[in-house]
C-alpha atoms as a PDB file:
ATOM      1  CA  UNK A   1     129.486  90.725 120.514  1.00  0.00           C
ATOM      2  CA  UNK A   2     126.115  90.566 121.711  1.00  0.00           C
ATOM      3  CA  UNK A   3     123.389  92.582 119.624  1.00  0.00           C
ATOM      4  CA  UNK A   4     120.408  93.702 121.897  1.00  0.00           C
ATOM      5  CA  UNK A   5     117.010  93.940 121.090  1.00  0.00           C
ATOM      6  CA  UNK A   6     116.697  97.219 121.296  1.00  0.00           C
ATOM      7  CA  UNK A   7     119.542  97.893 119.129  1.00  0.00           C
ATOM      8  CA  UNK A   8     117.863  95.495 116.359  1.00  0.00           C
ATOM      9  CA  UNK A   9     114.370  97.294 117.092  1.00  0.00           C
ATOM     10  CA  UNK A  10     115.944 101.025 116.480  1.00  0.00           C
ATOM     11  CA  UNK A  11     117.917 100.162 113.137  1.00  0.00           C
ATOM     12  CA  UNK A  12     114.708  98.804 112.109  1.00  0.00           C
ATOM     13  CA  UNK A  13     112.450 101.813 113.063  1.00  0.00           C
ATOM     14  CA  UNK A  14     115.245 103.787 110.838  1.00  0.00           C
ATOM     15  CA  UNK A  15     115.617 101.061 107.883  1.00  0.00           C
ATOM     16  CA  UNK A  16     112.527  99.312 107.935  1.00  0.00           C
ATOM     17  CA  UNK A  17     114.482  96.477 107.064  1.00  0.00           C
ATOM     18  CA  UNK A  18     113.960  92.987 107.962  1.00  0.00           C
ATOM     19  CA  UNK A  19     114.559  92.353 111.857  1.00  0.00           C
ATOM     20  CA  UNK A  20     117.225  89.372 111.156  1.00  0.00           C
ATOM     21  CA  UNK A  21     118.677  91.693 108.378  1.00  0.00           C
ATOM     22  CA  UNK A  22     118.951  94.519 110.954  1.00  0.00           C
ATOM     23  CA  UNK A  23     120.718  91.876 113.724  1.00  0.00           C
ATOM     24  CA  UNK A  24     123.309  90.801 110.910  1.00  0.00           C
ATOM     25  CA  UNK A  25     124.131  94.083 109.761  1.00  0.00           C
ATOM     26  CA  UNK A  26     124.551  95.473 113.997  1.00  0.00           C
ATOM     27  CA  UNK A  27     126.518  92.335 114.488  1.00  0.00           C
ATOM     28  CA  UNK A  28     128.963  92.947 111.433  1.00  0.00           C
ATOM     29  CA  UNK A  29     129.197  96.514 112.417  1.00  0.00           C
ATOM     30  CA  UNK A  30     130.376  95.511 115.517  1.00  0.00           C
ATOM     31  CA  UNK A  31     127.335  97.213 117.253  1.00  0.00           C
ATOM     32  CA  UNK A  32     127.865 100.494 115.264  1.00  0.00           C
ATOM     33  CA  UNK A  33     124.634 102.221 114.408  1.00  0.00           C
ATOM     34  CA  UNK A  34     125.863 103.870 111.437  1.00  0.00           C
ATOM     35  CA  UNK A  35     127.965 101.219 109.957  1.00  0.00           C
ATOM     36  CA  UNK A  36     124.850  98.902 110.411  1.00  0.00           C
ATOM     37  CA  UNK A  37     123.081 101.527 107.855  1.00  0.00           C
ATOM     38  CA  UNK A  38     125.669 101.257 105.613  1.00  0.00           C
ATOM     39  CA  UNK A  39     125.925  97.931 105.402  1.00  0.00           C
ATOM     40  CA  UNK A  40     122.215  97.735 105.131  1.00  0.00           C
ATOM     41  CA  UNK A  41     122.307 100.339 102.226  1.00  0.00           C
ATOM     42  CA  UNK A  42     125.028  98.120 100.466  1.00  0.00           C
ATOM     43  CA  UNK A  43     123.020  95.108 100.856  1.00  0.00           C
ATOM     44  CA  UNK A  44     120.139  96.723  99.492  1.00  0.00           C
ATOM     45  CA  UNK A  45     121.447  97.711  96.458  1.00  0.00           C
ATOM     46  CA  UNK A  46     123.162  94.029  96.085  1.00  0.00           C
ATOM     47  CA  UNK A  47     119.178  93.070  96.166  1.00  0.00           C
ATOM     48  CA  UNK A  48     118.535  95.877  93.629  1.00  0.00           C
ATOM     49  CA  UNK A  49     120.861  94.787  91.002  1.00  0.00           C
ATOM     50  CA  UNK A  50     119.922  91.081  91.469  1.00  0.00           C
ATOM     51  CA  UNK A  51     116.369  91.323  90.672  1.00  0.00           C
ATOM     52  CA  UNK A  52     117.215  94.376  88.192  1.00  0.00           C
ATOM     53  CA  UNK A  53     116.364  92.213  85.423  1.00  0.00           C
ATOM     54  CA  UNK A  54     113.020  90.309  86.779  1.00  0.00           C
ATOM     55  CA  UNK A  55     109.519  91.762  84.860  1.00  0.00           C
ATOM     56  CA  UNK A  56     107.926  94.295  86.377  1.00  0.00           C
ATOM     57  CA  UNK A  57     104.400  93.881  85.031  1.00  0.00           C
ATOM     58  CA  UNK A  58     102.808  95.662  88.110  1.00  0.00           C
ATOM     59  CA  UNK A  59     102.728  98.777  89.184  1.00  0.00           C
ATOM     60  CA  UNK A  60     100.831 102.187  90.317  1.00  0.00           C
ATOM     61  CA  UNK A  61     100.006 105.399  88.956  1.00  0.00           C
ATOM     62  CA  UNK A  62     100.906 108.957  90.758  1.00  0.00           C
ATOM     63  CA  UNK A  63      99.781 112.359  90.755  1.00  0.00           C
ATOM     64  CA  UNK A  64     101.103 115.577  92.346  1.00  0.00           C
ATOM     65  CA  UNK A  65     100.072 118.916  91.678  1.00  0.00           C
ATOM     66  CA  UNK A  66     101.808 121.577  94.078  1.00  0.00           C
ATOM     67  CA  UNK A  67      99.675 123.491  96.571  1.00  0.00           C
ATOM     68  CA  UNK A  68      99.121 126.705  94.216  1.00  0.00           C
ATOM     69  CA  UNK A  69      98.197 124.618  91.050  1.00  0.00           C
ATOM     70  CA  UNK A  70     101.451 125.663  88.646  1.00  0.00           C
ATOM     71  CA  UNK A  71     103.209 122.763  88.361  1.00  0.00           C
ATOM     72  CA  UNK A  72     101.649 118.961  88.392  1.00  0.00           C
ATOM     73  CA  UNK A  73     103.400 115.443  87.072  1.00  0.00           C
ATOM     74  CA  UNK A  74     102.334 112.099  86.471  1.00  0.00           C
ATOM     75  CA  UNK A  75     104.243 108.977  87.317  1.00  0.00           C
ATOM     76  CA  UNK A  76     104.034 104.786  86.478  1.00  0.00           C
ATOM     77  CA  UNK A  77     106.348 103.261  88.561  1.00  0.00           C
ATOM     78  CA  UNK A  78     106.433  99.629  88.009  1.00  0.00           C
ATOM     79  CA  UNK A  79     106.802  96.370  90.470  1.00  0.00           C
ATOM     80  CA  UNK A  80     106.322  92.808  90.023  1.00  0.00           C
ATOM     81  CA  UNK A  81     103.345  91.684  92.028  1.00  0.00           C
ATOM     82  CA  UNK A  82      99.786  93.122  92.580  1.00  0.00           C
ATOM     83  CA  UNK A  83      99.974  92.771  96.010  1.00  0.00           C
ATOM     84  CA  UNK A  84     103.208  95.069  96.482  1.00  0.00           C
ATOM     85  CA  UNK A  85     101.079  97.700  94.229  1.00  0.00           C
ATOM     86  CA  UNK A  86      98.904  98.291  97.077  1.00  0.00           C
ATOM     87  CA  UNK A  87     101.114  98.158  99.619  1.00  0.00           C
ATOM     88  CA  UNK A  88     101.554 101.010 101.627  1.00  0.00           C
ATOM     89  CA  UNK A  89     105.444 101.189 101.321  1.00  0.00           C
ATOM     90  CA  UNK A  90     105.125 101.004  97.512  1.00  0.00           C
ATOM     91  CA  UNK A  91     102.567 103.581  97.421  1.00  0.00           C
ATOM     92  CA  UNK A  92     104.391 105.993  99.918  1.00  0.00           C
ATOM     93  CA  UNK A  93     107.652 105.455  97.115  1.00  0.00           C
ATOM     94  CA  UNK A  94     105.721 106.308  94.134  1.00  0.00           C
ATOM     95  CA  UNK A  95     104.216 109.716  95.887  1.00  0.00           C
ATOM     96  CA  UNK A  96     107.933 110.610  96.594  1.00  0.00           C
ATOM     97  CA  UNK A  97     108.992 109.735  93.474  1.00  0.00           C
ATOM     98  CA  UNK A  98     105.916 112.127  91.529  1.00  0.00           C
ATOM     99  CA  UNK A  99     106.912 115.152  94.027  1.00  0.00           C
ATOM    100  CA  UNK A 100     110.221 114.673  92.543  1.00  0.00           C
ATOM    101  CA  UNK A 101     109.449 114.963  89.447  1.00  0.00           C
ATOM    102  CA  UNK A 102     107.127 118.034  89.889  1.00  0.00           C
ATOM    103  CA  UNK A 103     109.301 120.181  92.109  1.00  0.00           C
ATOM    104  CA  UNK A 104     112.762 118.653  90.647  1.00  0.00           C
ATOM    105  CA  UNK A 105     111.856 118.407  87.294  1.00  0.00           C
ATOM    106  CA  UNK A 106     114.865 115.520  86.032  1.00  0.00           C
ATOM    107  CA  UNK A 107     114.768 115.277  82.328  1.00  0.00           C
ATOM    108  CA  UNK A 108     114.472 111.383  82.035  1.00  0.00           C
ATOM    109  CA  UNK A 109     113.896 108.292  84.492  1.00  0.00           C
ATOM    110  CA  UNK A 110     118.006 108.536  84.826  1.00  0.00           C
ATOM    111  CA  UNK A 111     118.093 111.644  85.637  1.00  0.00           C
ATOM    112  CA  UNK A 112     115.581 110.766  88.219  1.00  0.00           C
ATOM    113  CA  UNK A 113     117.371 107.853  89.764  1.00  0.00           C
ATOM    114  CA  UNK A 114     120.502 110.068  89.996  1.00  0.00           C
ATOM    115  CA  UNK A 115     118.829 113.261  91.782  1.00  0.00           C
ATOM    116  CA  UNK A 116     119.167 113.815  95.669  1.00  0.00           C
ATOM    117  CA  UNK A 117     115.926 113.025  97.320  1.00  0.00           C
ATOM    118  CA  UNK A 118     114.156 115.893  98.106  1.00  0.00           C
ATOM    119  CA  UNK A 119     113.565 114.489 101.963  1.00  0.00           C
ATOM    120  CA  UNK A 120     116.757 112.841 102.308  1.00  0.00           C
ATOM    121  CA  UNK A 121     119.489 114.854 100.107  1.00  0.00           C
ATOM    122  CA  UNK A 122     122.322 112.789 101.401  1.00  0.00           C
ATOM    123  CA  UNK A 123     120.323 109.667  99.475  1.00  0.00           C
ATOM    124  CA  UNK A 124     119.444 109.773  95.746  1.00  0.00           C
ATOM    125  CA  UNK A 125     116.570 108.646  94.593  1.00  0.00           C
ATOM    126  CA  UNK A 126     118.031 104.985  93.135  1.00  0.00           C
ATOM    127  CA  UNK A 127     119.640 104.365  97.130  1.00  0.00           C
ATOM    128  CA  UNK A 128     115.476 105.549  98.085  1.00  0.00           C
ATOM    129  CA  UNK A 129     114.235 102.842  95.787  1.00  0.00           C
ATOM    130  CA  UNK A 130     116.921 100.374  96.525  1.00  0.00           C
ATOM    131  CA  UNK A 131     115.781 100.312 100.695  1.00  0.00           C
ATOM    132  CA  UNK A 132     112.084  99.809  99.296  1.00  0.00           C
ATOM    133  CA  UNK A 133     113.229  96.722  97.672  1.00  0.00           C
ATOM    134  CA  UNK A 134     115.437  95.479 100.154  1.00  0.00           C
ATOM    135  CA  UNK A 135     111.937  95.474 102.915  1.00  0.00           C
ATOM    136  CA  UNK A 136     109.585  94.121 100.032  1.00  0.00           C
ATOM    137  CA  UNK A 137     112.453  91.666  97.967  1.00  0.00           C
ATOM    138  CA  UNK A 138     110.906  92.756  94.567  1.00  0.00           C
ATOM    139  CA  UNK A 139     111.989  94.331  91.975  1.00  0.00           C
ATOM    140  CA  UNK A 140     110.753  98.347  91.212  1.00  0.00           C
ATOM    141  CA  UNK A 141     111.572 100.664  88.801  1.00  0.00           C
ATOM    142  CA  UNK A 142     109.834 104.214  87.035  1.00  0.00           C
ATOM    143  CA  UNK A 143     108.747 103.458  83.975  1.00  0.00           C
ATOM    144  CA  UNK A 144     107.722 106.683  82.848  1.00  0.00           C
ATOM    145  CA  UNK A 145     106.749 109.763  83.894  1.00  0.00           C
ATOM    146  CA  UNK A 146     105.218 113.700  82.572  1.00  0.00           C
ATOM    147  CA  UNK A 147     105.159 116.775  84.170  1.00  0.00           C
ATOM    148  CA  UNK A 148     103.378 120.328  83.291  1.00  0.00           C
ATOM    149  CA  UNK A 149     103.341 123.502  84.004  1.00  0.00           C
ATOM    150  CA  UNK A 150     100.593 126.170  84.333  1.00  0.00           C
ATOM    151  CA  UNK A 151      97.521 125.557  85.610  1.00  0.00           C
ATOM    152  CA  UNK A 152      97.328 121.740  86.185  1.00  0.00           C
ATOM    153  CA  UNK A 153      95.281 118.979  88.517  1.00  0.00           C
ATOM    154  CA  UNK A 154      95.096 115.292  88.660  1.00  0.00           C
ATOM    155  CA  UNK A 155      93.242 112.626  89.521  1.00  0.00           C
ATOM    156  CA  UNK A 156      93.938 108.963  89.818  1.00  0.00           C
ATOM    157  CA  UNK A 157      91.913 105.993  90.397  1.00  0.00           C
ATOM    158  CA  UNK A 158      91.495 104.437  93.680  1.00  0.00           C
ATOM    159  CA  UNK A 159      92.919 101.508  92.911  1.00  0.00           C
ATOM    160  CA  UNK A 160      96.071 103.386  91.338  1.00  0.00           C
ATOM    161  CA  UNK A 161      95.652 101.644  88.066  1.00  0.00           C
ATOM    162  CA  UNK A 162      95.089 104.945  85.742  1.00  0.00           C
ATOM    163  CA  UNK A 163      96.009 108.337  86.363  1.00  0.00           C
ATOM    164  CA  UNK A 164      95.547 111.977  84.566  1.00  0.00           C
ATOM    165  CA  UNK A 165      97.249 115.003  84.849  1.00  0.00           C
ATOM    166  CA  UNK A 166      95.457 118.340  82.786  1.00  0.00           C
ATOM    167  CA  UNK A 167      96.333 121.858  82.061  1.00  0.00           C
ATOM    168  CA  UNK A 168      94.667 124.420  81.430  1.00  0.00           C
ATOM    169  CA  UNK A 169      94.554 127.994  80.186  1.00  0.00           C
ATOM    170  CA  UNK A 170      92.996 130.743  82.401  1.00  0.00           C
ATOM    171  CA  UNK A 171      93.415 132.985  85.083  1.00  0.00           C
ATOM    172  CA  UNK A 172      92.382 130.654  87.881  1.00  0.00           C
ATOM    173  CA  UNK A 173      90.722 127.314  88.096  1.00  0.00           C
ATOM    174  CA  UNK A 174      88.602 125.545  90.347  1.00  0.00           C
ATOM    175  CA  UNK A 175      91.068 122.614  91.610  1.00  0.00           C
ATOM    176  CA  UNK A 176      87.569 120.741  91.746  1.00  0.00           C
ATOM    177  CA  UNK A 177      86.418 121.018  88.672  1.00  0.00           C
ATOM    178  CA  UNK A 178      89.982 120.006  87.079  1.00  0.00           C
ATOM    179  CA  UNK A 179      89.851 117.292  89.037  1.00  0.00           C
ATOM    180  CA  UNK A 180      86.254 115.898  87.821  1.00  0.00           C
ATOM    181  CA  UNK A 181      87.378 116.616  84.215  1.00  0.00           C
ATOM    182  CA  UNK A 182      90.123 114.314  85.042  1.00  0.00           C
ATOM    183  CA  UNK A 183      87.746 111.784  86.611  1.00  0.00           C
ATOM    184  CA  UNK A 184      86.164 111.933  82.911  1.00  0.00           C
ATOM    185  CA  UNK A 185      89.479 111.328  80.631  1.00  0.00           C
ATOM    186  CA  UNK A 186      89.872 108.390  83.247  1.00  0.00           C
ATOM    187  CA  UNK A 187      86.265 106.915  82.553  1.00  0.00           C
ATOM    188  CA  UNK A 188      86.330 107.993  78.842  1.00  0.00           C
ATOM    189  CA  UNK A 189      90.055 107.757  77.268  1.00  0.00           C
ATOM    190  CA  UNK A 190      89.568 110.212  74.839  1.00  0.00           C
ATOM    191  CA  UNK A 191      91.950 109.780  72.122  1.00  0.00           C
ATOM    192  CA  UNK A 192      92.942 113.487  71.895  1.00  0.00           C
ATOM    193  CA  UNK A 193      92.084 116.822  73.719  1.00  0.00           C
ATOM    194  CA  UNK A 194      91.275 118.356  70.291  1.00  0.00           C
ATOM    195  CA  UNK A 195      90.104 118.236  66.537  1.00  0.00           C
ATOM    196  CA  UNK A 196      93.659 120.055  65.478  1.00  0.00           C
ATOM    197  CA  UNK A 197      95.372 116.992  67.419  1.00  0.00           C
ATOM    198  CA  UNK A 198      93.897 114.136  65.388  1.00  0.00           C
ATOM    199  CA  UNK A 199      96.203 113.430  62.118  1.00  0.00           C
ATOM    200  CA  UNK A 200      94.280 113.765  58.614  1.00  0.00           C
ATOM    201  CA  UNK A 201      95.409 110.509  57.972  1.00  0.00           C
ATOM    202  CA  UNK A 202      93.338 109.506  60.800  1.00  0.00           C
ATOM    203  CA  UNK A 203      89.919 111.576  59.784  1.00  0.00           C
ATOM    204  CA  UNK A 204      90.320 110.550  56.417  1.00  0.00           C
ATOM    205  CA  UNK A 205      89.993 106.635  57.496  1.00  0.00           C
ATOM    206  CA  UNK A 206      87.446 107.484  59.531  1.00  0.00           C
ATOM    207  CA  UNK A 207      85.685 109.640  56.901  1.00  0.00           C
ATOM    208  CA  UNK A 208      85.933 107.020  54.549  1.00  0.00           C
ATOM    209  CA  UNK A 209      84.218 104.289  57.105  1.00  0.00           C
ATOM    210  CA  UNK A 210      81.687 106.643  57.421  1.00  0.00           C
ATOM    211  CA  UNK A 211      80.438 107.329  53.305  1.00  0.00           C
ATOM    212  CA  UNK A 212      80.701 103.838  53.135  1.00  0.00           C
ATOM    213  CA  UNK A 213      78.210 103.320  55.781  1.00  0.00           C
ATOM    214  CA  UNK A 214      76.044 106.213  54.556  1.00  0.00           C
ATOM    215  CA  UNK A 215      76.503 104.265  51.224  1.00  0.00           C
ATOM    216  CA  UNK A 216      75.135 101.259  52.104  1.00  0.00           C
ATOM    217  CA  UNK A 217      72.043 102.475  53.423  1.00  0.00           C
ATOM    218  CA  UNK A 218      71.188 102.940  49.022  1.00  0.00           C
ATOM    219  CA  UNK A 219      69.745 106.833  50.051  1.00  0.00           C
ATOM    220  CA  UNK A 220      70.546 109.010  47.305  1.00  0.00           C
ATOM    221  CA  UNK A 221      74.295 111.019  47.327  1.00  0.00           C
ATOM    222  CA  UNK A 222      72.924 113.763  49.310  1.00  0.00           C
ATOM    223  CA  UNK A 223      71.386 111.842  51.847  1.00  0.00           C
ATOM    224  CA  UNK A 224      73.901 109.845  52.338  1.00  0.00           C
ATOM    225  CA  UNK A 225      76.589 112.508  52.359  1.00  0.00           C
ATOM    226  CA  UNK A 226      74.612 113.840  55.376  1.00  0.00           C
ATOM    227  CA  UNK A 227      74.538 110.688  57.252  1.00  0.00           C
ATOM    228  CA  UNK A 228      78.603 110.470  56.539  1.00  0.00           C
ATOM    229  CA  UNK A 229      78.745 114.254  58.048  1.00  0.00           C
ATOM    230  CA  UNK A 230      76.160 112.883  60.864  1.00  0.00           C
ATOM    231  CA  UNK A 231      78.235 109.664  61.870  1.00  0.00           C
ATOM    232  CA  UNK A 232      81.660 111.921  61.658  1.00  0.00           C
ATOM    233  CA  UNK A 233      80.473 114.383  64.481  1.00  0.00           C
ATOM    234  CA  UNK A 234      79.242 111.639  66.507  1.00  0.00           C
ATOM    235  CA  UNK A 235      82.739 109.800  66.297  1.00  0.00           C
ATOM    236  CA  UNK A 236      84.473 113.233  67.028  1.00  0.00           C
ATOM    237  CA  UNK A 237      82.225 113.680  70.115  1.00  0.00           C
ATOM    238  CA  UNK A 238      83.359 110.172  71.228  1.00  0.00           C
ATOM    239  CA  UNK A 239      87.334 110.462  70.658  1.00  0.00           C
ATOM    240  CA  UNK A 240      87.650 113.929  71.591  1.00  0.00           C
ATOM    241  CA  UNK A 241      87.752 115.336  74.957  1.00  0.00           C
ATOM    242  CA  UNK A 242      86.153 118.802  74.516  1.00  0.00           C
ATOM    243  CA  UNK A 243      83.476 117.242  72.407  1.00  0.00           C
ATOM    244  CA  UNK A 244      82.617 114.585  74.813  1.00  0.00           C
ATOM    245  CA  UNK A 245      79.189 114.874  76.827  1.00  0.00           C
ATOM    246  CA  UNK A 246      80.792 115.513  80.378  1.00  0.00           C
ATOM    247  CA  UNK A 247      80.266 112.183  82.267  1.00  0.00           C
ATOM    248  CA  UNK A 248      78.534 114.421  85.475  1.00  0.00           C
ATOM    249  CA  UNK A 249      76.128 116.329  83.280  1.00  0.00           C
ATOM    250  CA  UNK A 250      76.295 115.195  79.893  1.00  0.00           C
ATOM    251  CA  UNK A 251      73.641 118.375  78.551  1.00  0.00           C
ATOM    252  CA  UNK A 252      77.290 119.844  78.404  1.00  0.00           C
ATOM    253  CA  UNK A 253      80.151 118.734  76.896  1.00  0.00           C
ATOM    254  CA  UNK A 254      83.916 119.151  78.566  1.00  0.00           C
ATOM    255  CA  UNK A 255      84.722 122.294  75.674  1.00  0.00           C
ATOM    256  CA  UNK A 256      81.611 123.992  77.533  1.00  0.00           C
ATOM    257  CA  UNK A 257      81.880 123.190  80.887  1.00  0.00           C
ATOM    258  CA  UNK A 258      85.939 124.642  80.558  1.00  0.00           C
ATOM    259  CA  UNK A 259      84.524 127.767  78.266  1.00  0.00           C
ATOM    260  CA  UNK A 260      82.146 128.613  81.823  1.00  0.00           C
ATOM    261  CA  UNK A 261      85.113 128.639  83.937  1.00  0.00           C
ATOM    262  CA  UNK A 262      87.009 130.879  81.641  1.00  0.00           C
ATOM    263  CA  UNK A 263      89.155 128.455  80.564  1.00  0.00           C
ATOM    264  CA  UNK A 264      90.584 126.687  77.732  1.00  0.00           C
ATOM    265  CA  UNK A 265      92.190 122.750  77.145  1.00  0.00           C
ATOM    266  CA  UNK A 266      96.156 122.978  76.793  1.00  0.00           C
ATOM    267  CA  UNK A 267      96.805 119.266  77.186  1.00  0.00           C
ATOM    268  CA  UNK A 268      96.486 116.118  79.117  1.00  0.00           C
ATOM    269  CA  UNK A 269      98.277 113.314  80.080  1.00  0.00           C
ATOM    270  CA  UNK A 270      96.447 109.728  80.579  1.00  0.00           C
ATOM    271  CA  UNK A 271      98.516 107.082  82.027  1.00  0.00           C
ATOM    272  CA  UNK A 272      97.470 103.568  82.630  1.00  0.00           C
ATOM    273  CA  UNK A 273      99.785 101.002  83.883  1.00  0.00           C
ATOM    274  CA  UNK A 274     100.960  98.773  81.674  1.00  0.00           C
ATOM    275  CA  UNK A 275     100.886 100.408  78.282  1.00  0.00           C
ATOM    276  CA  UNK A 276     103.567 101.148  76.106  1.00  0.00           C
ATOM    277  CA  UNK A 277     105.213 104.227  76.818  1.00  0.00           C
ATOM    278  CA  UNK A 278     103.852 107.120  74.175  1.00  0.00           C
ATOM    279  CA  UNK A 279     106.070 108.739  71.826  1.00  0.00           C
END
């Protein structure tokens, strides 16, 4: 039978799939609107499966935080091309995907793929992520993601590459100023929120470095042990976020600027893509 424009032009408005995939899927539906979907929908997750296996080395970085600040998640989802990272389809799937998480909360990326989509219940997330690869014809996947619950904000980079979700304890907080504290873990990578984080093991190397250091200098023992002390607090105030000089007023450190808002650190979460998945 003969498929009409229009009929090509309105499965694509609803699938966003190719135009010539949209005129073979009407014409083996026989013109049916629905059927073309379906067959669409198969097709797509044909694509999925086929490129299943190719590297995702791309991606983008998500944040949601819910309107009154209680619940917030972070979320990598992967790709394989830079380009497709900053597409606007790809970045419309990976804000979907991080409200998921937040207001869903799955217990693991499988979980995930298997939940109804919060827009779209009759598809799950997989079949959501399946019609995003069968417009772009690359492979995507979640590679990880966190979600908290208190009081939380985010930030992410512009260009989506790193991402941080924070909570906090308090009776309110200033969705601004969690947001600029984010702004500073994504600058400044601390490697933990606070002392009682960092392993001995960890202090003790670092202790070490330092008398050796102090050592070298030939001052007498307790000179020297001074100096140790001396390089110690400026390595803590380096690696750990409440310690660091605040990168928008750095008279303060983060510990102070939270302790004037009446709050206090719980944890954060500092995603970059690419890196290994934490522990």
């Amino acid at each position: 039978m003969t498929i009409s424009a229009d009929a090509v032009k309105a499965l694509r408005a609803r699938t966003n799939a190719p135009m010539m995939d949209c005129k073979k899927a009407l014409t083996e539906a026989d013109g049916d609107m629905d059927k073309a979907v379906d067959i669409l929908r198969k097709a797509n997750a044909a694509i999925q499966a086929k490129k299943g296996d190719r590297e995702t080395a791309e991606g983008r970085i998500a944040a949601y935080t819910d309107p009154a600040g209680r619940v917030g998640a972070l979320i990598e989802v992967r790709c394989e091309s830079a380009p497709v990272a900053k597409s606007e389809p790809f970045i419309q799937l990976t804000n979907e995907l991080v409200r998921q998480v937040a207001l869903q909360n799955p217990a693991s990326v499988e979980a995930l793929l298997a939940q109804p989509l919060l827009d779209n219940p009759a598809k799950t997330v997989k079949e959501r992520i399946s019609d995003v690869i069968g417009v772009i014809r690359e492979n995507m996947k979640p590679a990880r993601f966190s979600r908290l619950t208190g009081l939380t904000g985010s930030y992410v980079h512009h260009d989506g590459t790193v991402g941080v979700l924070i909570q906090v304890q308090g009776a309110s907080a200033d969705p601004q100023l969690l947001r600029d504290i984010c702004m500073h873990i994504t600058a400044k990578n601390p490697l933990a929120g606070l002392r009682a984080e960092v392993s001995q093991a960890v202090i003790d190397k670092e202790m070490d470095i330092a008398r050796s250091q102090a050592a070298a200098t030939g001052k007498p023992a307790n000179i020297a042990q001074k100096i140790a002390e001396g390089k110690m607090k400026t390595w803590f105030a380096e690696n750990i976020l409440v310690e660091q000089p605040f990168v928008k007023d750095d008279s303060r450190t983060v510990g102070e600027l939270l302790n004037s808002a009446g709050l206090k650190l719980v944890k954060f979460v500092r995603y970059k893509v690419g890196e290994i998945s934490p522990a």
